[in-house]
N, C-alpha and C. Protein backbone atom coordinates (compact mmCIF):
# COMPACT_ATOMS: atom_id res chain seq x y z
N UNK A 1 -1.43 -10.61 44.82
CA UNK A 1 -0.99 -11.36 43.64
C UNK A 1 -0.88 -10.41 42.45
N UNK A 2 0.11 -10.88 41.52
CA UNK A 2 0.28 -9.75 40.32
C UNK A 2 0.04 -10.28 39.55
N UNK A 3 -0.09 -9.81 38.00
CA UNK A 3 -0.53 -10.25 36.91
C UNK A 3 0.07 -11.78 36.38
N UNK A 4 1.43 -11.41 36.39
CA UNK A 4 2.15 -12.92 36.45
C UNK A 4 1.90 -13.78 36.86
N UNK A 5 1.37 -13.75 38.22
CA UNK A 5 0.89 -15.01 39.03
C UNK A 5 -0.26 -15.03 38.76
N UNK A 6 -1.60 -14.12 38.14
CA UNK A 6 -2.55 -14.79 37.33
C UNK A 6 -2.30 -15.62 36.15
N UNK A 7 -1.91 -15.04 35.44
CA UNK A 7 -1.21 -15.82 34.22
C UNK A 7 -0.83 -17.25 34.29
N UNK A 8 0.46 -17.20 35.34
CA UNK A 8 1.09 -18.30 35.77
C UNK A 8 0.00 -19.54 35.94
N UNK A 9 -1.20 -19.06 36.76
CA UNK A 9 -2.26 -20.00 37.47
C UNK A 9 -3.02 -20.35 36.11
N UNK A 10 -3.16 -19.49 34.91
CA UNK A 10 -4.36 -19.70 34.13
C UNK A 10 -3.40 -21.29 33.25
N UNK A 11 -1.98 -20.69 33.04
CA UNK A 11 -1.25 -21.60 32.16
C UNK A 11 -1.26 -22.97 33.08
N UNK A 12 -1.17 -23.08 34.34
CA UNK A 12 -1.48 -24.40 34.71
C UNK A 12 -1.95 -25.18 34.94
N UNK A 13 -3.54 -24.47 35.31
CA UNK A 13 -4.74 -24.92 34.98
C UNK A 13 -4.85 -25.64 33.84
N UNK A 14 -4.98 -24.81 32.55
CA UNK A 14 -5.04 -25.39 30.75
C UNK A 14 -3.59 -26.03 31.06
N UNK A 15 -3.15 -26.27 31.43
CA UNK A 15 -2.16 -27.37 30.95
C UNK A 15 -2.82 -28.65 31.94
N UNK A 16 -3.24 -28.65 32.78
CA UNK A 16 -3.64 -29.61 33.30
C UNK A 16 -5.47 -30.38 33.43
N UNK A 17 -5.71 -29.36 32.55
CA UNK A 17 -6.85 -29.47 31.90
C UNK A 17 -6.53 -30.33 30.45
N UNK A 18 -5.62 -30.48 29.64
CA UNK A 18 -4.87 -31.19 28.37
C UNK A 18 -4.09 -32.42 29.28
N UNK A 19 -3.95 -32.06 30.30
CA UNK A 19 -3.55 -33.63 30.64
C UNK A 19 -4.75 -34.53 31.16
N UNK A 20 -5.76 -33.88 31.55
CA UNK A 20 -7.03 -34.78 31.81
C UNK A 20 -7.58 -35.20 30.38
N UNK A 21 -7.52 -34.18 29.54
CA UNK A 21 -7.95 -34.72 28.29
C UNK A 21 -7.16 -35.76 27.88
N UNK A 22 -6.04 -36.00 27.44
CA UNK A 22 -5.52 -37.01 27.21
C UNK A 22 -5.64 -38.36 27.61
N UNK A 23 -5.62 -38.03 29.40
CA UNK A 23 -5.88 -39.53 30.28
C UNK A 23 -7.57 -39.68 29.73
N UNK A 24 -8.67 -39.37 29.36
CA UNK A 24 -9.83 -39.43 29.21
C UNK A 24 -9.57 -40.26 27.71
N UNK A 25 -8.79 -39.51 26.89
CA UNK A 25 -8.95 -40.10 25.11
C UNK A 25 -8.49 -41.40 25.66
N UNK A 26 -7.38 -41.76 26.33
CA UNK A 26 -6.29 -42.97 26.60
C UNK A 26 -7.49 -44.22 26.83
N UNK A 27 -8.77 -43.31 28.22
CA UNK A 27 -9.52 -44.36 28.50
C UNK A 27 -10.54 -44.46 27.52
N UNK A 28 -11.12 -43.56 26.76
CA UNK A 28 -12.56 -43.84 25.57
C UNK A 28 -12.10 -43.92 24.35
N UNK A 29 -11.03 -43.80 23.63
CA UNK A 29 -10.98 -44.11 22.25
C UNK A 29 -10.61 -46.15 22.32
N UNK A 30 -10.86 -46.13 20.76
CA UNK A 30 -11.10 -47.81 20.78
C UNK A 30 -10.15 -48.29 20.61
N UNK A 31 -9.07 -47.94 19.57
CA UNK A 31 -7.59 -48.70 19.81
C UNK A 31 -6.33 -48.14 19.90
N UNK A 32 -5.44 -49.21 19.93
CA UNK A 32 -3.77 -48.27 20.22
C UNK A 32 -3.81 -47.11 19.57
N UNK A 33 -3.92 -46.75 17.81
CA UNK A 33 -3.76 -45.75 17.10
C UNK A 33 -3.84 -44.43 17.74
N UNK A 34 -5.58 -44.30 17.73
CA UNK A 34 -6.35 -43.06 18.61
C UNK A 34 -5.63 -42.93 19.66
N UNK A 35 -5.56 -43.73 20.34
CA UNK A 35 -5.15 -43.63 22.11
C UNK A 35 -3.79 -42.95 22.40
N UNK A 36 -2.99 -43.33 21.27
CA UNK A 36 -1.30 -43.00 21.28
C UNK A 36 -1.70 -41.27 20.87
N UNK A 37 -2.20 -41.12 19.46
CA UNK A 37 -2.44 -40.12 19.20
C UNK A 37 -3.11 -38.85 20.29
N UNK A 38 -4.04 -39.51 20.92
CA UNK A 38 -4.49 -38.31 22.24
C UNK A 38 -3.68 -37.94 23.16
N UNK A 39 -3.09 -39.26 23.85
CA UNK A 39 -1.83 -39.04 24.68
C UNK A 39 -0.77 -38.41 23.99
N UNK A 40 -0.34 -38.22 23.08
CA UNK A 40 0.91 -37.40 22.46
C UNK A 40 0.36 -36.49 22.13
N UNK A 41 -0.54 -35.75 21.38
CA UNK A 41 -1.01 -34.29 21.22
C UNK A 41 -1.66 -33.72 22.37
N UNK A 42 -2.15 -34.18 22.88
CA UNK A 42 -2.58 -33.75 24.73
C UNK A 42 -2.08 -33.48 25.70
N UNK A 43 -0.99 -34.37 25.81
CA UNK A 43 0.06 -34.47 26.67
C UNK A 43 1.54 -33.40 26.39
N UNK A 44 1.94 -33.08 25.20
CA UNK A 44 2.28 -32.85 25.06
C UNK A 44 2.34 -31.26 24.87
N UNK A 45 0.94 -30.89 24.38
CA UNK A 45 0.27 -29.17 24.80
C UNK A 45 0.71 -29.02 25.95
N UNK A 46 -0.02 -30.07 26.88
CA UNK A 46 -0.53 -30.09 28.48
C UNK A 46 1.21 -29.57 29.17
N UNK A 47 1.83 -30.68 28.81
CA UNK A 47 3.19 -29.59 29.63
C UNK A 47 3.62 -29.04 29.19
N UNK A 48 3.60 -28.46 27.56
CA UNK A 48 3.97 -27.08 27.04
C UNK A 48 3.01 -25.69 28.06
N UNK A 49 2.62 -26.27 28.51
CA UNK A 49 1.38 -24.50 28.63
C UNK A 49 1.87 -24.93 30.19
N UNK A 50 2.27 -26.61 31.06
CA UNK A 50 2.59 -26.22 32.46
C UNK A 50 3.97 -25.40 32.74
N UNK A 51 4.71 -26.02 31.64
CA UNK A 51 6.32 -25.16 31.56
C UNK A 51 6.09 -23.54 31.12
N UNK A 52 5.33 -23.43 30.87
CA UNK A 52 5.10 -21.66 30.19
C UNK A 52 4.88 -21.11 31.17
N UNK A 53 3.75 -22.25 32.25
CA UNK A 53 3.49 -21.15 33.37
C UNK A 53 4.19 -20.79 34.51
N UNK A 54 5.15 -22.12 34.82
CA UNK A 54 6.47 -22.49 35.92
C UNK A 54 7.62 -21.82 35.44
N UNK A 55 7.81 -20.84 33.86
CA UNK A 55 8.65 -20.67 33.22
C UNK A 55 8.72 -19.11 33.83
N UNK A 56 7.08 -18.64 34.21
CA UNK A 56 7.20 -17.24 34.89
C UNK A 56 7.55 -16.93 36.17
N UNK A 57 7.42 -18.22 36.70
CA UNK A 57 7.39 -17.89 37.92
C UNK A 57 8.81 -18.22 38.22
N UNK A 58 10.15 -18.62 37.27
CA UNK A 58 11.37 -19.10 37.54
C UNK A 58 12.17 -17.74 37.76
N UNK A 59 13.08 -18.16 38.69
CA UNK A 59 14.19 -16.99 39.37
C UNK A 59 15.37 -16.52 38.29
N UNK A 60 15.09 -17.26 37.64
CA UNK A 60 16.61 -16.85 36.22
C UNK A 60 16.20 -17.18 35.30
N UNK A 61 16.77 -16.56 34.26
CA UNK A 61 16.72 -17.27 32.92
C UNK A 61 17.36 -18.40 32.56
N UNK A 62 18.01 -19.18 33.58
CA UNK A 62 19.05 -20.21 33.18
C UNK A 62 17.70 -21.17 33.50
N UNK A 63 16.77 -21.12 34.60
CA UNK A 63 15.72 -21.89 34.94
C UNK A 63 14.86 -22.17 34.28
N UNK A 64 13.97 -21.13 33.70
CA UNK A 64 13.49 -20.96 32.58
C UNK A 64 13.92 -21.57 31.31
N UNK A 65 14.70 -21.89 31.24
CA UNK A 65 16.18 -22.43 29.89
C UNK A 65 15.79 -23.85 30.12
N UNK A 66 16.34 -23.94 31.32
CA UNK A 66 16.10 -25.74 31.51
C UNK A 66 14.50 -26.27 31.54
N UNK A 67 13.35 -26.09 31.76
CA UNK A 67 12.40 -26.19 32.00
C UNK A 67 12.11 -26.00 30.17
N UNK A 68 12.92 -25.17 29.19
CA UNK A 68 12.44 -25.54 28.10
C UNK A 68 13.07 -26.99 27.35
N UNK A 69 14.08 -26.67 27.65
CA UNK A 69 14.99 -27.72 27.18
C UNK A 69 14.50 -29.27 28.00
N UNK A 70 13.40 -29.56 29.17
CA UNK A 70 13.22 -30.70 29.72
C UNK A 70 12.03 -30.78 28.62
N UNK A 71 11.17 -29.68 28.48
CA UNK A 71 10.05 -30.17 27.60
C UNK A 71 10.37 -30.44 26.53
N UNK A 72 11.48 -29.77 25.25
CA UNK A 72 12.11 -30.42 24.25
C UNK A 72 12.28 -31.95 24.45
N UNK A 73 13.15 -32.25 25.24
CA UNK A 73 13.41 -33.33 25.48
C UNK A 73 11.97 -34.93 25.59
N UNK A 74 10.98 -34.07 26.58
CA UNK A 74 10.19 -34.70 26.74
C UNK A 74 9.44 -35.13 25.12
N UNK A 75 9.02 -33.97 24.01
CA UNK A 75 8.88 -33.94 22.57
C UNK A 75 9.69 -34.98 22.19
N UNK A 76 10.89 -34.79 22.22
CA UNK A 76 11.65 -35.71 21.42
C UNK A 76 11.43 -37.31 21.34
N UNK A 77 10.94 -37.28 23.35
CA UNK A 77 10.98 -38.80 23.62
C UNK A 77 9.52 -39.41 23.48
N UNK A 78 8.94 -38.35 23.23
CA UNK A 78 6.90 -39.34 23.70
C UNK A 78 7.23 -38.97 21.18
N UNK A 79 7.37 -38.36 21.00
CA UNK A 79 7.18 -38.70 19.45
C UNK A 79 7.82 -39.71 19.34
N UNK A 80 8.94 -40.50 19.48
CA UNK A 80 10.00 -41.24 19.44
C UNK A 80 9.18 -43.14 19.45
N UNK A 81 8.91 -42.81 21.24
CA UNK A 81 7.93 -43.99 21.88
C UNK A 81 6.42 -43.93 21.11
N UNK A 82 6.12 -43.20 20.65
CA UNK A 82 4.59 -43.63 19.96
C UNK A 82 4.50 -43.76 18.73
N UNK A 83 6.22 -43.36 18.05
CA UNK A 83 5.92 -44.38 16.74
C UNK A 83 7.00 -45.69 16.80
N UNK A 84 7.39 -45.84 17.77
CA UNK A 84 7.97 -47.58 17.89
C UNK A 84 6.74 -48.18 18.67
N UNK A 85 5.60 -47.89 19.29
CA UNK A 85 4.55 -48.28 19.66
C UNK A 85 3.53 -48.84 18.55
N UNK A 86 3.54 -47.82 17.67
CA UNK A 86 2.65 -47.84 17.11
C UNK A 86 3.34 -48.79 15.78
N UNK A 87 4.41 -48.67 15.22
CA UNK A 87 5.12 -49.49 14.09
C UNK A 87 5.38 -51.62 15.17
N UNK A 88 5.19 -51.46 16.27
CA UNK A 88 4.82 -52.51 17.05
C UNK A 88 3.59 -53.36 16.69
N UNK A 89 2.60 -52.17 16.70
CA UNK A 89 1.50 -52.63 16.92
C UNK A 89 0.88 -52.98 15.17
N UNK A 90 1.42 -52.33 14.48
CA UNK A 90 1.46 -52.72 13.04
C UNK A 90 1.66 -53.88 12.38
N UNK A 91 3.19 -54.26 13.19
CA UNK A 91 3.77 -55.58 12.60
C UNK A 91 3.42 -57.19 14.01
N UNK A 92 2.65 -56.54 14.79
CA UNK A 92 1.73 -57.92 15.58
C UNK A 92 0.25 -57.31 14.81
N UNK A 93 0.15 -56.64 13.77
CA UNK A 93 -0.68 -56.79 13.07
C UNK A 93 -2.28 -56.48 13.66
N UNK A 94 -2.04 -55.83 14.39
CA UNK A 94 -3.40 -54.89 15.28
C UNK A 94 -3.62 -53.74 13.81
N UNK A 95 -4.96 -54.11 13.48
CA UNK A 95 -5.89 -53.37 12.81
C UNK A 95 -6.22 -51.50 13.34
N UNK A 96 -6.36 -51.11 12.39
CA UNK A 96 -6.82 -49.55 12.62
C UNK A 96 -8.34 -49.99 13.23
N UNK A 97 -9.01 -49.26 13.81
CA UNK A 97 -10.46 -49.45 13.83
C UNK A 97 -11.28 -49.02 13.26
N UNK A 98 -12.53 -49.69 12.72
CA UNK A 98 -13.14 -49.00 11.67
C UNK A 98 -14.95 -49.65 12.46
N UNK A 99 -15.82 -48.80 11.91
CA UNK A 99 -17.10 -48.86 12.62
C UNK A 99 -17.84 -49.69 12.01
């Protein structure tokens, strides 16, 4: 194995280490707010760092290209869905949580 393919392994690990974190906030924080918020900053590291690492191990740069441009995409759409989630959950009038 060469350095790349260490690399490769460390970036997919921590990326899939940020996706356990996320599914964990999703299940222990107390309401929609938090929950949206973990899943979108978690999730969203989480396959930035899996595409970084699938990005080394790609045969072209055209591959590499697309694999950025799916995670753009993916950005575009989980920011998109968690504030029509969350502007949802506003106007059925679900409370922030407070202790």
């Amino acid at each position: 194995m060469t350095t790349i393919d260490y690399l490769s392994a460390a970036l997919l690990i921590a990326g899939a280490t940020f996706f356990l974190a996320g599914t964990l906030g999703l299940l222990r924080f107390p309401d929609v707010y938090t929950r949206l918020h973990a899943l979108t900053k978690a999730d969203n590291l989480g396959l930035g760092l899996t595409v970084m690492g699938l990005a080394l191990q790609a045969e072209s740069w055209a591959a590499a290209g697309k694999l950025l441009l799916i995670w753009l995409l993916v950005l575009l759409a989980g920011a998109s869905i968690a504030h029509l989630i969350a502007s949802g959950a506003l106007q059925r009038g679900i409370r922030l949580w407070k202790r």
